[in-house]
PDB file of N, CA and C in Angstrom:
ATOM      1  N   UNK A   1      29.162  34.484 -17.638  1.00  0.00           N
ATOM      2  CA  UNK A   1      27.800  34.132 -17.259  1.00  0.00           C
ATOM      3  C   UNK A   1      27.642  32.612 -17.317  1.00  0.00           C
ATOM      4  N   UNK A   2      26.927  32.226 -16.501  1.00  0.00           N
ATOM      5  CA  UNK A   2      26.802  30.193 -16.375  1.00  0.00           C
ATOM      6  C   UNK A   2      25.541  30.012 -17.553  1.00  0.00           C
ATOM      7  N   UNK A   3      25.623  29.424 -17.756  1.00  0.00           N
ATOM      8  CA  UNK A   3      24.767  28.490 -18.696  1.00  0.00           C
ATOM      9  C   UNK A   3      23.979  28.380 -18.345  1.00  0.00           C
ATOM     10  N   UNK A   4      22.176  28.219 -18.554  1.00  0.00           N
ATOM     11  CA  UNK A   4      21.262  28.028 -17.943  1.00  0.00           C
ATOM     12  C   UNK A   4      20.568  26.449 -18.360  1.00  0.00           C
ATOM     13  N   UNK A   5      21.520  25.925 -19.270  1.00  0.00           N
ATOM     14  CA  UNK A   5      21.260  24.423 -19.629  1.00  0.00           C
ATOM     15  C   UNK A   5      21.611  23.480 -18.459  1.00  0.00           C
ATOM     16  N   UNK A   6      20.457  22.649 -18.147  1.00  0.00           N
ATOM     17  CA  UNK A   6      20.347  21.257 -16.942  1.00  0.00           C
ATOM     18  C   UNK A   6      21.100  20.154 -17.440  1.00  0.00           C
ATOM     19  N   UNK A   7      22.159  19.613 -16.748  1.00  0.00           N
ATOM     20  CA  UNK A   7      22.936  18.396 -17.483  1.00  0.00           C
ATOM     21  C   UNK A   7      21.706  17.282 -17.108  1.00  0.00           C
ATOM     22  N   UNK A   8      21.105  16.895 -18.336  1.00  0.00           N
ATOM     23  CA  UNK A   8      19.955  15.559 -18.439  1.00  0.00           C
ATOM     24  C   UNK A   8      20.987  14.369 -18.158  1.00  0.00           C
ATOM     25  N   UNK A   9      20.588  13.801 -17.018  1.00  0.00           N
ATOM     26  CA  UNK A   9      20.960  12.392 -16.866  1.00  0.00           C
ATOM     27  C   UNK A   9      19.756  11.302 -16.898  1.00  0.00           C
ATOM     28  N   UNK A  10      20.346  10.086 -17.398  1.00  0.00           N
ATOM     29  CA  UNK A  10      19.166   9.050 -17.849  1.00  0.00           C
ATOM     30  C   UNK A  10      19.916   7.735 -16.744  1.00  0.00           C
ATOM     31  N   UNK A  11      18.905   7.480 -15.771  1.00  0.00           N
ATOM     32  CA  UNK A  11      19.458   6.501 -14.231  1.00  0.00           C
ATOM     33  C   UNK A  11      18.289   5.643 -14.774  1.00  0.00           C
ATOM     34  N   UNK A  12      18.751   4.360 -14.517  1.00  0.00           N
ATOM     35  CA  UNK A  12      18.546   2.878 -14.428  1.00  0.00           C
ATOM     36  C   UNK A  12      18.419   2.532 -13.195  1.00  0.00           C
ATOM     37  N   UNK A  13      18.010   1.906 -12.717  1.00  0.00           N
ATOM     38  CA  UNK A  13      18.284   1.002 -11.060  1.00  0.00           C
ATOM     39  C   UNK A  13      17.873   1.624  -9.705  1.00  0.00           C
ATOM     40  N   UNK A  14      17.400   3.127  -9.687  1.00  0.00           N
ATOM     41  CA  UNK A  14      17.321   4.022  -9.249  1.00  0.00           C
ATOM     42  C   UNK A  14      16.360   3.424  -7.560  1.00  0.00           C
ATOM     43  N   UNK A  15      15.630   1.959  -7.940  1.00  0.00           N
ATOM     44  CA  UNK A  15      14.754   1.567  -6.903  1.00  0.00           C
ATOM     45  C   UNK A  15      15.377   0.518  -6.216  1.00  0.00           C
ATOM     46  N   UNK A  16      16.748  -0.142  -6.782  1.00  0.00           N
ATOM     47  CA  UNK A  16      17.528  -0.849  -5.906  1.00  0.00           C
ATOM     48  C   UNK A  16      18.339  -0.496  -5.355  1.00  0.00           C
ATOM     49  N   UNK A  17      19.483  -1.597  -4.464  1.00  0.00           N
ATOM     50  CA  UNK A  17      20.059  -1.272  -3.134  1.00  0.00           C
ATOM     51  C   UNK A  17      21.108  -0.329  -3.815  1.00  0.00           C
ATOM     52  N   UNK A  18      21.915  -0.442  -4.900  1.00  0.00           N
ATOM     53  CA  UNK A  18      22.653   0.101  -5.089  1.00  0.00           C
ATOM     54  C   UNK A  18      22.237   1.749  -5.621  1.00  0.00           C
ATOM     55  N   UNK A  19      21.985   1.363  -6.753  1.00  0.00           N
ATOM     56  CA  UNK A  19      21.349   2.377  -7.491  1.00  0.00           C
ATOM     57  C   UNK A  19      20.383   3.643  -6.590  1.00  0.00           C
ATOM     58  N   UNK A  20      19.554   2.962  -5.324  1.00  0.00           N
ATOM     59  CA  UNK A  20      19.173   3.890  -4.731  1.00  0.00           C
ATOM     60  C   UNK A  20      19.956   4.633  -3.799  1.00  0.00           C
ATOM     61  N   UNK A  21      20.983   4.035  -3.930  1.00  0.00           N
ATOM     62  CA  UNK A  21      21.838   4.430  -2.630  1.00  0.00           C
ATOM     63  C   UNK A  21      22.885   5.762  -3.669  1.00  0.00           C
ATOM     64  N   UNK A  22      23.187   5.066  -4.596  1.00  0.00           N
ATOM     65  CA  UNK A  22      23.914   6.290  -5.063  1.00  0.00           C
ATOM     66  C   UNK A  22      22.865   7.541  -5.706  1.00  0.00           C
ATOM     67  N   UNK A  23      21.703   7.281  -5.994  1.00  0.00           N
ATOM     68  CA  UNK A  23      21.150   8.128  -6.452  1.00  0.00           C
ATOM     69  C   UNK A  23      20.388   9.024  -5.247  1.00  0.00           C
ATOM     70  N   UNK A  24      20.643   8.886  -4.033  1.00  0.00           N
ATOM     71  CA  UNK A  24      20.579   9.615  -2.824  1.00  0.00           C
ATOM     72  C   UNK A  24      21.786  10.252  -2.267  1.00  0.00           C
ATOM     73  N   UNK A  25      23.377   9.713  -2.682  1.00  0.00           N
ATOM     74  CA  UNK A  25      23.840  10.860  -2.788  1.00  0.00           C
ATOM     75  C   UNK A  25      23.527  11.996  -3.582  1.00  0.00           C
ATOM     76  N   UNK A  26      23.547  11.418  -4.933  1.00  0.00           N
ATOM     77  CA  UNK A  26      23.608  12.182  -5.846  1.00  0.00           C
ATOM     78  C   UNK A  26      22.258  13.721  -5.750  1.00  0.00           C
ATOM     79  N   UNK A  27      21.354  13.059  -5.224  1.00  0.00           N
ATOM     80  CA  UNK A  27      20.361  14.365  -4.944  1.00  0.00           C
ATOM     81  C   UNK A  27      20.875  15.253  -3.922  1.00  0.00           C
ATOM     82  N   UNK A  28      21.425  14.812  -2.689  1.00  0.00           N
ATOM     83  CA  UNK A  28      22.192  15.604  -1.952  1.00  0.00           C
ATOM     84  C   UNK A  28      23.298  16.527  -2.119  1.00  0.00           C
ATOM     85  N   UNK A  29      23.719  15.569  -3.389  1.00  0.00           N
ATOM     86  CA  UNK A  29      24.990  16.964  -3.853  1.00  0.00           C
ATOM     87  C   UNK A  29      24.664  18.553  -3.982  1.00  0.00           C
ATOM     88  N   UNK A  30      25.597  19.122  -4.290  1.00  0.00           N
ATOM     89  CA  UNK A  30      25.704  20.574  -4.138  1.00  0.00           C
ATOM     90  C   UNK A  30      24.888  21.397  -5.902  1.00  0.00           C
ATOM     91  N   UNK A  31      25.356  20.262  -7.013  1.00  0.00           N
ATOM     92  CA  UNK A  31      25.233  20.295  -8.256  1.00  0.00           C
ATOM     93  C   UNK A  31      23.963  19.392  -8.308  1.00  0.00           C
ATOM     94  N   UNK A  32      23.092  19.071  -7.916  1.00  0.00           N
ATOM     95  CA  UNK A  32      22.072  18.979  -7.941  1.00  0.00           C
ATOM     96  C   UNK A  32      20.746  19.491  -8.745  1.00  0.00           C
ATOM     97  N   UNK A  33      21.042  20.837  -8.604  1.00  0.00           N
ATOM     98  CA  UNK A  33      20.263  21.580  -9.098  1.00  0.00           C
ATOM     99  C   UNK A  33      20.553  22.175 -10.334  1.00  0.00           C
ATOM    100  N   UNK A  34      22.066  21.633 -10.574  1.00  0.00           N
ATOM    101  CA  UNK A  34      22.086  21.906 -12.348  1.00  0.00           C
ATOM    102  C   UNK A  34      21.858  20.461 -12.969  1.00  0.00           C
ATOM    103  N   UNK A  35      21.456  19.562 -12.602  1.00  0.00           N
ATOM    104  CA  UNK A  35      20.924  18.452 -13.209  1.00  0.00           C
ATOM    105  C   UNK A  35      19.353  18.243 -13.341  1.00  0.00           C
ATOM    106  N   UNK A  36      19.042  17.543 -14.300  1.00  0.00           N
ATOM    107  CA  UNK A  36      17.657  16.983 -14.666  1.00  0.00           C
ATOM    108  C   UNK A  36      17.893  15.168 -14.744  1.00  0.00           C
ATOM    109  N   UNK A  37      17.284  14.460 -13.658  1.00  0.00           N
ATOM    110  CA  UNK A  37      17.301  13.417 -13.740  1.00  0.00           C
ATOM    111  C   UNK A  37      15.993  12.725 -14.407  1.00  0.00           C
ATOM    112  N   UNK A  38      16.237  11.710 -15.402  1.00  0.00           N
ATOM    113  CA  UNK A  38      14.722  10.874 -15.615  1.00  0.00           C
ATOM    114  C   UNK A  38      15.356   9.850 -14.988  1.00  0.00           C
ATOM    115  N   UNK A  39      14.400   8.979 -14.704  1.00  0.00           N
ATOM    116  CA  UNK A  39      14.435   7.433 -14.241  1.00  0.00           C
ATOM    117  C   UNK A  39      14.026   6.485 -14.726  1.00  0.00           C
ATOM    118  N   UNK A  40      14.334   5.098 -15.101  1.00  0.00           N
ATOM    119  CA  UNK A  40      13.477   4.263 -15.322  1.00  0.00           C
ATOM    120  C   UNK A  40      12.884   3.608 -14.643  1.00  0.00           C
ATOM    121  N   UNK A  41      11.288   2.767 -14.318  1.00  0.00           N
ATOM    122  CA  UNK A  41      11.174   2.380 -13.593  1.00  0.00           C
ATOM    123  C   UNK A  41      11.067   1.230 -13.588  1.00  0.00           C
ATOM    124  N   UNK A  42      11.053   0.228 -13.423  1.00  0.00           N
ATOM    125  CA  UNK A  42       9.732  -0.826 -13.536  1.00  0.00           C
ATOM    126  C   UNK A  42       8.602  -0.625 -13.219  1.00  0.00           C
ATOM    127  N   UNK A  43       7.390  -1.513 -14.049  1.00  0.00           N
ATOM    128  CA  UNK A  43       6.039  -0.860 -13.329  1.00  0.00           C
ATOM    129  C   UNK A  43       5.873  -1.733 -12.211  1.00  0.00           C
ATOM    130  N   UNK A  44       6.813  -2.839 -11.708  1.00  0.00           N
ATOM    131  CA  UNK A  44       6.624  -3.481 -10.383  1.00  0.00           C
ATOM    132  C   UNK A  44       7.256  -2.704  -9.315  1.00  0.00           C
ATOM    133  N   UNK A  45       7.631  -1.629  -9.491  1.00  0.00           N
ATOM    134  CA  UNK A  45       7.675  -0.407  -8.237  1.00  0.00           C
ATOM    135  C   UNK A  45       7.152   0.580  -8.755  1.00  0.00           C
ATOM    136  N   UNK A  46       6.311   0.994  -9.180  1.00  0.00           N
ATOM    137  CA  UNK A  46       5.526   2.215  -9.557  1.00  0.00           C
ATOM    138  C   UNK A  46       5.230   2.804  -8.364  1.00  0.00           C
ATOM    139  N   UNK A  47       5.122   2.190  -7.579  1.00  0.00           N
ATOM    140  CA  UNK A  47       4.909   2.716  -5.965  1.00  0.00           C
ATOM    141  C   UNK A  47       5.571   3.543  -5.310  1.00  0.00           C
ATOM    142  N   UNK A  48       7.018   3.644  -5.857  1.00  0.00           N
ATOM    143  CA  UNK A  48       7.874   4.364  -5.494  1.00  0.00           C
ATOM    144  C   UNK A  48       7.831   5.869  -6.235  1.00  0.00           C
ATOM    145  N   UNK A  49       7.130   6.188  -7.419  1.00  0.00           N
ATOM    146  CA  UNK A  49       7.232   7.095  -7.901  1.00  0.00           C
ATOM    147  C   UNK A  49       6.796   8.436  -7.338  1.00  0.00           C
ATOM    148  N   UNK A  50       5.577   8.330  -6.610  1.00  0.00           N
ATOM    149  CA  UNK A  50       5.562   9.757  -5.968  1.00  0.00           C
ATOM    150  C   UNK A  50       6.514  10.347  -5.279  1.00  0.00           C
ATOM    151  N   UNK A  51       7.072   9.504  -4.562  1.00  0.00           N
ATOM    152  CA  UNK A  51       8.466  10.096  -3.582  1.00  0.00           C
ATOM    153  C   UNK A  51       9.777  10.051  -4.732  1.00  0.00           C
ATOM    154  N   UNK A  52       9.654   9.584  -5.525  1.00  0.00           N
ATOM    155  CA  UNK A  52      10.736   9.868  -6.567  1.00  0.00           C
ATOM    156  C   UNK A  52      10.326  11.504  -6.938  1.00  0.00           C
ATOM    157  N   UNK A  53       8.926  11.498  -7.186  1.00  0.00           N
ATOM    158  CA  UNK A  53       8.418  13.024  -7.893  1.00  0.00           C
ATOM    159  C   UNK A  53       8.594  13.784  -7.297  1.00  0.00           C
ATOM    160  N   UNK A  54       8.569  13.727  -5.787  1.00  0.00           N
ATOM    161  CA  UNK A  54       8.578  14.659  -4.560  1.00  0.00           C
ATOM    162  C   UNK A  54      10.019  15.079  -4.443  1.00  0.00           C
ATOM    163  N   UNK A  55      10.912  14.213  -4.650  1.00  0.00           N
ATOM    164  CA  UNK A  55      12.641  14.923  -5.081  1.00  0.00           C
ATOM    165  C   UNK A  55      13.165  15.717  -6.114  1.00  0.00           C
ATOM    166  N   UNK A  56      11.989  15.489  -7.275  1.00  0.00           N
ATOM    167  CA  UNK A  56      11.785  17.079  -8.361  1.00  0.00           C
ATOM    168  C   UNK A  56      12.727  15.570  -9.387  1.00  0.00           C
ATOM    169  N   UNK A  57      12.509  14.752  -9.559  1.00  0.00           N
ATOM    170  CA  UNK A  57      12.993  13.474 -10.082  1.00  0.00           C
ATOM    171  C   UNK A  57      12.038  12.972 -11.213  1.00  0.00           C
ATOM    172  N   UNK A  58      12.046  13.260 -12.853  1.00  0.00           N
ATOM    173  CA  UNK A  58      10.877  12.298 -13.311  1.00  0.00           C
ATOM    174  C   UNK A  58      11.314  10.782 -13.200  1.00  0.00           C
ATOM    175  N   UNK A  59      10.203  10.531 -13.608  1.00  0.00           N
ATOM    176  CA  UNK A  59      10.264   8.830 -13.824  1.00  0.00           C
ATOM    177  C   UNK A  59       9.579   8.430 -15.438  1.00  0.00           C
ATOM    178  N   UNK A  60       9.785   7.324 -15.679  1.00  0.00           N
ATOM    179  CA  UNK A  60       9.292   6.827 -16.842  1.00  0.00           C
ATOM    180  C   UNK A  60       9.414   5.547 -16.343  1.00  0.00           C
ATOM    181  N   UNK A  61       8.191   4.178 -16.491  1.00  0.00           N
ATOM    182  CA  UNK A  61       7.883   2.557 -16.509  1.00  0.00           C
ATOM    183  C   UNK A  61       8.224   2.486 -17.519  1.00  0.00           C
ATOM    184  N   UNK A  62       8.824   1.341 -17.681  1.00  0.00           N
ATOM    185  CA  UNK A  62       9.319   0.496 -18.757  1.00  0.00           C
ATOM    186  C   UNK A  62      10.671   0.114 -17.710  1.00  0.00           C
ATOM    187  N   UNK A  63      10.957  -0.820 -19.070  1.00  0.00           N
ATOM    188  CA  UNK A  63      12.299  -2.064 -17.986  1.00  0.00           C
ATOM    189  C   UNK A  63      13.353  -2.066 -19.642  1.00  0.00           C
ATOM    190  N   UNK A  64      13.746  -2.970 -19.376  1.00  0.00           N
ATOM    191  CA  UNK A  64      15.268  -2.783 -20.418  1.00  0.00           C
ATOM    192  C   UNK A  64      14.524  -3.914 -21.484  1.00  0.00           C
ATOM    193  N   UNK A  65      13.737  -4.037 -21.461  1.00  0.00           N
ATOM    194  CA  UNK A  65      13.383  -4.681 -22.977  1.00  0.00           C
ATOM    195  C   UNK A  65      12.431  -3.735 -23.901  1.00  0.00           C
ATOM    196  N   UNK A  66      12.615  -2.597 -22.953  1.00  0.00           N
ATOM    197  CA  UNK A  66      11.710  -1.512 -24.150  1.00  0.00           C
ATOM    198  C   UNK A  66      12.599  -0.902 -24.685  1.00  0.00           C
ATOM    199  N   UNK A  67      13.075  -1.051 -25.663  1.00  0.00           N
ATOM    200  CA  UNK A  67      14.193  -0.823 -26.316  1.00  0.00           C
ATOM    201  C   UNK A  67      13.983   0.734 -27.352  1.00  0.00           C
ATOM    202  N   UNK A  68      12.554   0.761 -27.598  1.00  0.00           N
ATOM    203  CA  UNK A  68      11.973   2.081 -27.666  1.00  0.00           C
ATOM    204  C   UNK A  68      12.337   3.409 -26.780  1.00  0.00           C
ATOM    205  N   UNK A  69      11.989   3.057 -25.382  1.00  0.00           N
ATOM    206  CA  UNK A  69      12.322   4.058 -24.204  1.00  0.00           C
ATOM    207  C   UNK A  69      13.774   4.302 -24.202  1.00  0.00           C
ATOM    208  N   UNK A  70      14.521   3.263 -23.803  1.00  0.00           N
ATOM    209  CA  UNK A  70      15.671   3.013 -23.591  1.00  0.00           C
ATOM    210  C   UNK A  70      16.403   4.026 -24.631  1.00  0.00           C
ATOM    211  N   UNK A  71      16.212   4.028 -26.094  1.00  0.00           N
ATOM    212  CA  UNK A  71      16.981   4.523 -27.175  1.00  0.00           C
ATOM    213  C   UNK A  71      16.511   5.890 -26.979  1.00  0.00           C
ATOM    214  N   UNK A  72      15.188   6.521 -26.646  1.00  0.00           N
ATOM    215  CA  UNK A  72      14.667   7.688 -26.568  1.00  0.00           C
ATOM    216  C   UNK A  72      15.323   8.212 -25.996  1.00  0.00           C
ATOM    217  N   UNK A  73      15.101   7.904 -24.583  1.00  0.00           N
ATOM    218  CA  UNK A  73      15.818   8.510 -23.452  1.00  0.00           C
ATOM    219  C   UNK A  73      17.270   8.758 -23.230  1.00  0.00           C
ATOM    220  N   UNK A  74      17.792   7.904 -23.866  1.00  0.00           N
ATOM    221  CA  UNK A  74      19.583   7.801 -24.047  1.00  0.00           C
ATOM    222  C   UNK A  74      20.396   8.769 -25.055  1.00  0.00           C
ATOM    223  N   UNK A  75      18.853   9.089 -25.824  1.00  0.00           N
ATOM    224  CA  UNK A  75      19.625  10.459 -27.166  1.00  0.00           C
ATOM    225  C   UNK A  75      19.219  11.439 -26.698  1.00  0.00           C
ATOM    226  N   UNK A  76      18.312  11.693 -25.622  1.00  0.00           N
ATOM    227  CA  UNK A  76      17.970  12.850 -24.991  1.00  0.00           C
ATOM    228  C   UNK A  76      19.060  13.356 -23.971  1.00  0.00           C
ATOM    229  N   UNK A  77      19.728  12.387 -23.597  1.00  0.00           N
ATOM    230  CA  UNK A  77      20.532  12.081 -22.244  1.00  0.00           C
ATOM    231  C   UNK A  77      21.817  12.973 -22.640  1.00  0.00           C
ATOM    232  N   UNK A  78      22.619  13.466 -21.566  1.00  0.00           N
ATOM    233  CA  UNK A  78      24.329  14.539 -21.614  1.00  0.00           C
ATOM    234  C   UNK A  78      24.812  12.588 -21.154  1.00  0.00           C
ATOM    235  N   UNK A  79      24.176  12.390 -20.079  1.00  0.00           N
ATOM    236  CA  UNK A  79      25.224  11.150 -19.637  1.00  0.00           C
ATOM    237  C   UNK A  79      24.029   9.965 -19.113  1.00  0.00           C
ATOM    238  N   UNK A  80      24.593   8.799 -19.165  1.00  0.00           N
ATOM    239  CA  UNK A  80      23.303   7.360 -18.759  1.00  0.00           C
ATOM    240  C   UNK A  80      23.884   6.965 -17.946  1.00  0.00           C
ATOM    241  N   UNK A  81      23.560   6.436 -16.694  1.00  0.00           N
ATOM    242  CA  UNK A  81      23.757   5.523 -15.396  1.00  0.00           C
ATOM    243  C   UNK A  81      23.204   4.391 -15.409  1.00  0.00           C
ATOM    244  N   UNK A  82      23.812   2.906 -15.354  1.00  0.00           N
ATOM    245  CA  UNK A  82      22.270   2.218 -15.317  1.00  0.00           C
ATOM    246  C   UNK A  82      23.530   1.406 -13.942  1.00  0.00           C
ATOM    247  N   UNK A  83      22.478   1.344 -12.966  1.00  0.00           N
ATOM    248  CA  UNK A  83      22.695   0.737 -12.091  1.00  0.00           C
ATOM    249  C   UNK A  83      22.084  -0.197 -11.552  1.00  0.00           C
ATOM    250  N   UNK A  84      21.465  -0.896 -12.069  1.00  0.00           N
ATOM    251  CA  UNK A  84      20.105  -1.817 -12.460  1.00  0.00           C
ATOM    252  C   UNK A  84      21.225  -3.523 -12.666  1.00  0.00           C
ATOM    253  N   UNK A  85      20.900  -4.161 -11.557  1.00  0.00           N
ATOM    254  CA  UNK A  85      22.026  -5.736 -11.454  1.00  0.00           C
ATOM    255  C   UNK A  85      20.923  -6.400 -12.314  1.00  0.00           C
ATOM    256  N   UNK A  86      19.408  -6.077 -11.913  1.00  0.00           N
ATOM    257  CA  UNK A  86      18.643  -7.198 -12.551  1.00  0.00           C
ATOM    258  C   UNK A  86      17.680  -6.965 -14.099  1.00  0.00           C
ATOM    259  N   UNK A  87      18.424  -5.648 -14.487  1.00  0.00           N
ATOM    260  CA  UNK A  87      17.656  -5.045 -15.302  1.00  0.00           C
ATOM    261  C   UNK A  87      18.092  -5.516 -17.093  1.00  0.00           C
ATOM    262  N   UNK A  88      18.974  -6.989 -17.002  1.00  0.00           N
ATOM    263  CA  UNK A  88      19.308  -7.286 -18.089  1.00  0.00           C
ATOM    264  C   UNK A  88      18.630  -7.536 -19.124  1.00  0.00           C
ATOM    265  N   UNK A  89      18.614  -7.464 -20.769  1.00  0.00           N
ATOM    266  CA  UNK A  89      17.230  -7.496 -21.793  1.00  0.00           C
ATOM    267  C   UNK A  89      16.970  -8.789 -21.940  1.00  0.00           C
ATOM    268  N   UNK A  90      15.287  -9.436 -21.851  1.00  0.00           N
ATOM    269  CA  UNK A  90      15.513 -10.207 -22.386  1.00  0.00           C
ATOM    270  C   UNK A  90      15.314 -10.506 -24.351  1.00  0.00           C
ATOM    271  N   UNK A  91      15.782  -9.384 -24.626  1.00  0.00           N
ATOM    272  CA  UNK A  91      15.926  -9.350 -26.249  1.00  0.00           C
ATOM    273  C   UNK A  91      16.797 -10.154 -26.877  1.00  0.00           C
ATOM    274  N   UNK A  92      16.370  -9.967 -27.752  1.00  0.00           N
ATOM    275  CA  UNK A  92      17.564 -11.562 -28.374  1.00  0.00           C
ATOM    276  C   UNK A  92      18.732 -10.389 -29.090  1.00  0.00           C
ATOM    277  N   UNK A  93      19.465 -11.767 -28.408  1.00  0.00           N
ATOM    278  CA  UNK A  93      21.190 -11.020 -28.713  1.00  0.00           C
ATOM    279  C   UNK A  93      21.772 -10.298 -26.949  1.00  0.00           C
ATOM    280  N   UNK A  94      21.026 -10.074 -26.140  1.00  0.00           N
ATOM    281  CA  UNK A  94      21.219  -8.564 -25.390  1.00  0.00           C
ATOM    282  C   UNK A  94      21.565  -9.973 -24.086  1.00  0.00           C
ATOM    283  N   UNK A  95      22.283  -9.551 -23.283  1.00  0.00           N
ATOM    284  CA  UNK A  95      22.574 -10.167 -21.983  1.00  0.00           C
ATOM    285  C   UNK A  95      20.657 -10.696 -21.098  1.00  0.00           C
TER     286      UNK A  95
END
């Protein structure tokens, strides 16, 4: 019998060139539907989120200096993607 557990993935970058591009294969795949994706967003594309929602995709705002979200979401996570070029912290110590 298959498992009825969703592999949780935690995607970064999900609104840039790259990141959107692979995360549009990735909805197209076949295994699709045994995944649960969250996203991060920035809230300077929040705009994008309904059509993120409309792919059965959550989202969460915040950026890589919420180091709160970031840690939440990453212990919730089977696997993390961050595909995010500009999403470096500006926390001290962090790139």
């Amino acid at each position: 019998m298959a498992s009825a557990h969703k592999r949780a993935i935690f995607f970064t970058g999900a609104t840039g060139y790259v990141g959107g591009t692979v995360l549009a294969r990735l909805v197209d795949h076949p295994t699709f539907a045994n995944s649960e994706f969250t996203l991060l967003i920035r809230p300077s594309k929040k705009d994008k989120v309904a059509t993120l929602h409309s792919l059965g995709l959550k989202t969460i705002l915040g950026s890589y200096d919420d180091l709160d979200i970031l840690e939440e979401q990453a212990s919730k996570a089977d696997i993390v993607r961050s595909l995010s070029v500009r999403g470096f912290s500006k926390a001290k110590g962090a790139w």
